[in-house]
Protein backbone atom coordinates (compact mmCIF):
# COMPACT_ATOMS: atom_id res chain seq x y z
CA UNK A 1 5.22 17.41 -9.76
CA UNK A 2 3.48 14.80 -11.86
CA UNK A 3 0.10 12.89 -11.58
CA UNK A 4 -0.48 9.66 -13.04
CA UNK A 5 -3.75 9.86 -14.83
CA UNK A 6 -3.59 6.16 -16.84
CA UNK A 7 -2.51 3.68 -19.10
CA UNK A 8 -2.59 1.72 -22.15
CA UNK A 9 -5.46 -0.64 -22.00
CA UNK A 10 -6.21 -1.76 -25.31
CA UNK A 11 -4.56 -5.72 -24.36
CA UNK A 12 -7.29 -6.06 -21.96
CA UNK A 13 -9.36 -8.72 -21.92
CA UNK A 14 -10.77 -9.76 -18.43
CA UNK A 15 -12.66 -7.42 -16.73
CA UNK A 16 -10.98 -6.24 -13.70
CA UNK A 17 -13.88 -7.50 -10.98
CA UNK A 18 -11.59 -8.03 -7.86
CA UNK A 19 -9.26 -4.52 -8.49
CA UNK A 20 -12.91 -2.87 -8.60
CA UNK A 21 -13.84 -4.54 -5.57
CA UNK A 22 -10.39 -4.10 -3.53
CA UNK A 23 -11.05 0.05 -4.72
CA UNK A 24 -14.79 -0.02 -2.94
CA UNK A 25 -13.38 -1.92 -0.11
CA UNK A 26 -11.04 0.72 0.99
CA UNK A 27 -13.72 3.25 0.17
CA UNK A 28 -16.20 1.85 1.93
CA UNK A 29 -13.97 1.11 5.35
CA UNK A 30 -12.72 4.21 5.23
CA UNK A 31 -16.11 6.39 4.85
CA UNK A 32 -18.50 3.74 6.91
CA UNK A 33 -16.38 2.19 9.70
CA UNK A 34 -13.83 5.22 9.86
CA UNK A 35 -15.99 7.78 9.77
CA UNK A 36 -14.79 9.60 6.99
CA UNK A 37 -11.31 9.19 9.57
CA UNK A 38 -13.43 10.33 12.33
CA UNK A 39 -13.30 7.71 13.91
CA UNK A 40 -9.73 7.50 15.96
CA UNK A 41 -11.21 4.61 18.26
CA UNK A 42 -11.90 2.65 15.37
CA UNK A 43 -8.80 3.00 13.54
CA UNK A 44 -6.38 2.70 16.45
CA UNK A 45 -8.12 -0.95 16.69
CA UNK A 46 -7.54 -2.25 13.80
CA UNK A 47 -4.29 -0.70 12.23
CA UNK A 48 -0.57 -2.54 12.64
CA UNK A 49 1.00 -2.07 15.62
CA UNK A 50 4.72 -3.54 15.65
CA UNK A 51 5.05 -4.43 19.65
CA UNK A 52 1.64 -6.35 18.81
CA UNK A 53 3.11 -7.95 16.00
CA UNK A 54 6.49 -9.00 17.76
CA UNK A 55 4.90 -10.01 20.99
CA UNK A 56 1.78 -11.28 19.79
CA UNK A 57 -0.67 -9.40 22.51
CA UNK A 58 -2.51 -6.60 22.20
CA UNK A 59 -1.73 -3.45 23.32
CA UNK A 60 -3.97 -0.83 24.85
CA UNK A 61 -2.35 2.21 25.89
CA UNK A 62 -3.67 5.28 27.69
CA UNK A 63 -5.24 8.87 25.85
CA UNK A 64 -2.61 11.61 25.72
CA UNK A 65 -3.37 15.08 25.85
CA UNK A 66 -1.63 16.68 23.20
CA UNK A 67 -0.36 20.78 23.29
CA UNK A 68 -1.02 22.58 19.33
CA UNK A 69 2.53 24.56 19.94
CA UNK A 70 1.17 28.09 17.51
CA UNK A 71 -2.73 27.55 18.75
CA UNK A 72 -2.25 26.38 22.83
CA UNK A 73 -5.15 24.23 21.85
CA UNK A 74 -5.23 21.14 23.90
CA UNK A 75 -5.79 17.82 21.46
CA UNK A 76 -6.42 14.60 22.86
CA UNK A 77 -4.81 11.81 21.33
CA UNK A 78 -6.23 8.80 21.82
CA UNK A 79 -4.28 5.54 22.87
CA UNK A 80 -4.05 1.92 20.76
CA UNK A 81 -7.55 0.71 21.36
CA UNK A 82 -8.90 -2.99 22.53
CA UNK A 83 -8.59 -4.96 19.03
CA UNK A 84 -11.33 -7.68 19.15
CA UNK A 85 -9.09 -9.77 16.76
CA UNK A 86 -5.82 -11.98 16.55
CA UNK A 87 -3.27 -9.04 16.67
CA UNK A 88 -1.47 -10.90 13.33
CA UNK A 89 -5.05 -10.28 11.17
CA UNK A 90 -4.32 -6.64 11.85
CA UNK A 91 -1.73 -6.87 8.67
CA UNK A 92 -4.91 -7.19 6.82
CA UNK A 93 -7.10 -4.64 8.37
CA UNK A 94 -5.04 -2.12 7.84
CA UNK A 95 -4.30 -2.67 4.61
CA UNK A 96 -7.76 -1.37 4.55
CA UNK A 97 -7.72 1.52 6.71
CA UNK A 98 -6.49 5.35 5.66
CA UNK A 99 -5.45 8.47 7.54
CA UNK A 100 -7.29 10.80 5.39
CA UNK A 101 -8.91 11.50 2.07
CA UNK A 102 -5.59 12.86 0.01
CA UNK A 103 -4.16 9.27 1.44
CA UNK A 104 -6.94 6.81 0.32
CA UNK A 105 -7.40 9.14 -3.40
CA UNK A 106 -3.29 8.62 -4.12
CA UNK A 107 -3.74 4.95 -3.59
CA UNK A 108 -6.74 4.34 -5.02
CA UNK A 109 -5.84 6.38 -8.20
CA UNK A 110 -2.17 3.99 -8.49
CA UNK A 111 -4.58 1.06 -7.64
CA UNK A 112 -7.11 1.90 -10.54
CA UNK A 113 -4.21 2.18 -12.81
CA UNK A 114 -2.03 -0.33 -12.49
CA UNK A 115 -3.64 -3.18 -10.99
CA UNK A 116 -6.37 -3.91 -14.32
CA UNK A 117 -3.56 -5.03 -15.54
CA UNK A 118 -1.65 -7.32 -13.58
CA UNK A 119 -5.70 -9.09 -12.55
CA UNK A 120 -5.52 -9.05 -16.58
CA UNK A 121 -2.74 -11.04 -16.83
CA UNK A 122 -3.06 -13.47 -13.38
CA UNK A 123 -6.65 -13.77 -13.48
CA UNK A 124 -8.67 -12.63 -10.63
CA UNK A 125 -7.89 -15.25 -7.31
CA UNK A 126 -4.33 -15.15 -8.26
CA UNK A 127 -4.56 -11.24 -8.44
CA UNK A 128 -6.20 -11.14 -5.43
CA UNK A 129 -3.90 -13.58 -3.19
CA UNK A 130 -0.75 -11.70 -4.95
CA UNK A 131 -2.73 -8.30 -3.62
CA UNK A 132 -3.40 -9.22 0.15
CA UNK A 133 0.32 -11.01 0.10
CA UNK A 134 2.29 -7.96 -1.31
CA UNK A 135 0.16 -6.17 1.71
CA UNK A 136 1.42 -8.62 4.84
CA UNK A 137 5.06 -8.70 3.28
CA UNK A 138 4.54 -4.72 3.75
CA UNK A 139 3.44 -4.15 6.77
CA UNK A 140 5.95 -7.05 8.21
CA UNK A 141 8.50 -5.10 6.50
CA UNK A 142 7.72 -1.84 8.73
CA UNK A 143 7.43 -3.67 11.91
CA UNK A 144 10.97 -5.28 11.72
CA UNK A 145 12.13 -2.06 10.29
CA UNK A 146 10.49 -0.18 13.12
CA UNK A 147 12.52 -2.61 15.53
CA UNK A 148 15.87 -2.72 13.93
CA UNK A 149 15.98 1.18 13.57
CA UNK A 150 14.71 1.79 17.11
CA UNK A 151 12.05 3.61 16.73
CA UNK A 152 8.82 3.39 18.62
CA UNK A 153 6.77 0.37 18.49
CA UNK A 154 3.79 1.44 19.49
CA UNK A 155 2.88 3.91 16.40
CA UNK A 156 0.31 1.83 14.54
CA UNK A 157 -0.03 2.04 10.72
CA UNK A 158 -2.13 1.63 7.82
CA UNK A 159 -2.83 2.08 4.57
CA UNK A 160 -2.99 0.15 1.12
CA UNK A 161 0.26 1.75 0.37
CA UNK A 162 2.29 -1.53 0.70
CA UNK A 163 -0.02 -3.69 -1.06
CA UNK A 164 -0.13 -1.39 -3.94
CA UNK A 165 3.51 -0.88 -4.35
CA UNK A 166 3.58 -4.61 -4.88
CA UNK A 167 1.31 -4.26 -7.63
CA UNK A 168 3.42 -1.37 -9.09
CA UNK A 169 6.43 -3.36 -8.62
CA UNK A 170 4.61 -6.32 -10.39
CA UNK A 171 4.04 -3.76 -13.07
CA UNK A 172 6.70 -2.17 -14.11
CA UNK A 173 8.51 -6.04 -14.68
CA UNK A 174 5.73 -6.98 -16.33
CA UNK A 175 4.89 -3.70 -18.68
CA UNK A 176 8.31 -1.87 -18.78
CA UNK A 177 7.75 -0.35 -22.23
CA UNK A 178 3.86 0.75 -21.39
CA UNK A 179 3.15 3.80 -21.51
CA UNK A 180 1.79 5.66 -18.46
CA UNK A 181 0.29 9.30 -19.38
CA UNK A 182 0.98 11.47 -16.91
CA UNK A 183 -0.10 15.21 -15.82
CA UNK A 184 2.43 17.95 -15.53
CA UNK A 185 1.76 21.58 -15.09
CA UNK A 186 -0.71 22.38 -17.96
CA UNK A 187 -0.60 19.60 -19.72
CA UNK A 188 0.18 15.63 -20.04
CA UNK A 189 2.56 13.29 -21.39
CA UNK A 190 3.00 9.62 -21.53
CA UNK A 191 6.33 7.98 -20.56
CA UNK A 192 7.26 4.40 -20.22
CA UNK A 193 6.53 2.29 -17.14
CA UNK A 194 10.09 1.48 -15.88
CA UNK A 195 10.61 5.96 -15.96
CA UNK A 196 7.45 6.30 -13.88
CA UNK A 197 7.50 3.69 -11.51
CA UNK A 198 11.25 3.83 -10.90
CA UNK A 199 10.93 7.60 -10.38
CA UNK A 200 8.46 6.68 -7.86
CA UNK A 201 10.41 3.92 -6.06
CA UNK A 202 13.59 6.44 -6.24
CA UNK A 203 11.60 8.79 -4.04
CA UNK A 204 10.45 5.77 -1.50
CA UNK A 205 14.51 4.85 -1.11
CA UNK A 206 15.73 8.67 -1.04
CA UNK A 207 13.18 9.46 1.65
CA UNK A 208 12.85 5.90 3.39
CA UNK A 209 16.76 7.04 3.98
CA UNK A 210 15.20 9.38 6.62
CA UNK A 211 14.21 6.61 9.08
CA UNK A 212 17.61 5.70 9.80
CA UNK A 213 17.92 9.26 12.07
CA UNK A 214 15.50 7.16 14.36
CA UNK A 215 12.32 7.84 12.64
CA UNK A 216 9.88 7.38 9.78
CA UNK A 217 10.00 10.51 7.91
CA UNK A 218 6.99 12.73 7.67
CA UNK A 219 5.22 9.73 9.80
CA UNK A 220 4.75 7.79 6.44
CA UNK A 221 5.79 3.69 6.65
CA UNK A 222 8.10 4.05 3.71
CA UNK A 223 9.85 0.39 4.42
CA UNK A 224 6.69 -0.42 3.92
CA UNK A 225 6.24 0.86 0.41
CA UNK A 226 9.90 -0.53 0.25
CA UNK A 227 9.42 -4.12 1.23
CA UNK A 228 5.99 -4.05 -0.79
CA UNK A 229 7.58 -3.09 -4.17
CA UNK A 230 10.33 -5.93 -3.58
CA UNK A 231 8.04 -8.38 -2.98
CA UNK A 232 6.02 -7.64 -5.65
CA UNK A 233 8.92 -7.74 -8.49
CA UNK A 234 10.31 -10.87 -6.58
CA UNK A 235 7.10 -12.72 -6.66
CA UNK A 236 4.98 -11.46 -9.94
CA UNK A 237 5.87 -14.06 -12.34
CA UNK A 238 5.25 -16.76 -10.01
CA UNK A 239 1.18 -15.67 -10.47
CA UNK A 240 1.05 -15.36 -13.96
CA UNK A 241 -0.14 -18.43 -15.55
CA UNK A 242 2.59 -19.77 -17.67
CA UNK A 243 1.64 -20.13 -21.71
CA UNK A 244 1.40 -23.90 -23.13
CA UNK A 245 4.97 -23.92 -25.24
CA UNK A 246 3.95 -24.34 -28.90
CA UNK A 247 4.41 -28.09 -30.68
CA UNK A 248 6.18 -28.17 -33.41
CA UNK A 249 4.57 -29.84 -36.57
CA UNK A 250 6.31 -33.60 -37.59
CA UNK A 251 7.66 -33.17 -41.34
């Protein structure tokens, strides 16, 4: 098991304003209008739902009473809620929105790494559009995903997951030599970009595999991760300004 702990940042030169403010954001939804991920209601509003997306209504389904198989507690699970928005805008809500703290602290930690860097080289509104489009190309990747493969279309999701595997798919084009430092075991070590990342995307395709038994494995969105990273790589070096071409000197 590895943790990505940073990167080389000694190239930097803007300061990274929108990747700091993207990080609070999904703090600040997730602790204030989810509750810490108390809040069910809340979150089954505002997350993606693929029938919503494909049929453009919204959904609301009933509460479900749930059966913990080893406790015989009863759990009630509550159904997709009333959301007060145009369905579509819920591809950007829920890029905002996470099931738990170990979900929003992976993301946040990839997002703090990586995207300095790519706001660095785009400058901050192009960072930001790239950001929010890598998300929507995401989350529009798991709902026709979700209809092709037949599973259910009512499961919402949610998460910056797909937005941020854009920006690490940006990344590892742009920086495939830089070295990410990484901790393993006891200690750390620093490999290139193109090792990490690609390990990373390996996993999402080896375990994104999964869905095609009928459903998402482990409940994560992984053609969403899949269809994020692929548009990021795809579109990156359309948002980095290009450099004025030298002139070359009359003899």
């Amino acid at each position: 098991m590895f943790i990505p702990i940073g990167d080389d940042n000694r190239d930097r030169q803007r300061t990274p304003y929108i990747n700091y403010l993207l990080i609070l954001a999904n703090i600040g939804v997730f602790v204030f209008l989810q509750g810490l991920g108390t809040d069910t209601h809340f979150t089954f509003a505002y997350s993606t739902v693929p029938a919503e997306i494909l049929s453009g209504h919204d959904v609301i389904t009933d509460s479900k009473i749930l059966l913990d198989p080893y406790t015989r507690q009863r759990l009630e699970m509550p159904g997709l809620q009333q959301t007060n928005i145009p369905v579509y805008l819920t591809l950007i809500t829920s890029m905002f929105m996470h099931g738990g703290i170990a979900h929003l602290a992976g993301n946040m930690l990839y997002l703090w790494i990586c995207g300095d860097n790519l706001e660095n080289m785009m400058g901050h509104q192009r960072y930001l559009f790239f950001y929010l489009l890598c998300g929507i190309a995401a989350g529009l990747s798991h709902v026709f995903a979700s209809a092709f493969l037949g599973t259910s279309l009512l499961i919402p999701s949610l998460g910056a997951s797909g937005a941020i595997s854009g920006v690490l798919g940006g990344y590892m084009l742009l920086f495939p030599t830089r070295r990410i430092y990484l901790w393993v075991l006891l200690g750390t070590i620093a490999v290139p970009a193109f090792l990490a990342v690609g390990l990373w995307f390996a996993f999402q395709i080896i375990n994104g595999l999964g869905a095609l038994g009928g459903e998402e494995t482990g409940g994560i969105a992984y053609a969403a991760h899949i269809g994020g990273f692929i548009t990021g790589l795809v579109l990156v070096k359309f948002f980095v300004p290009r450099q004025p071409t030298p002139q070359k000197r009359p003899y």
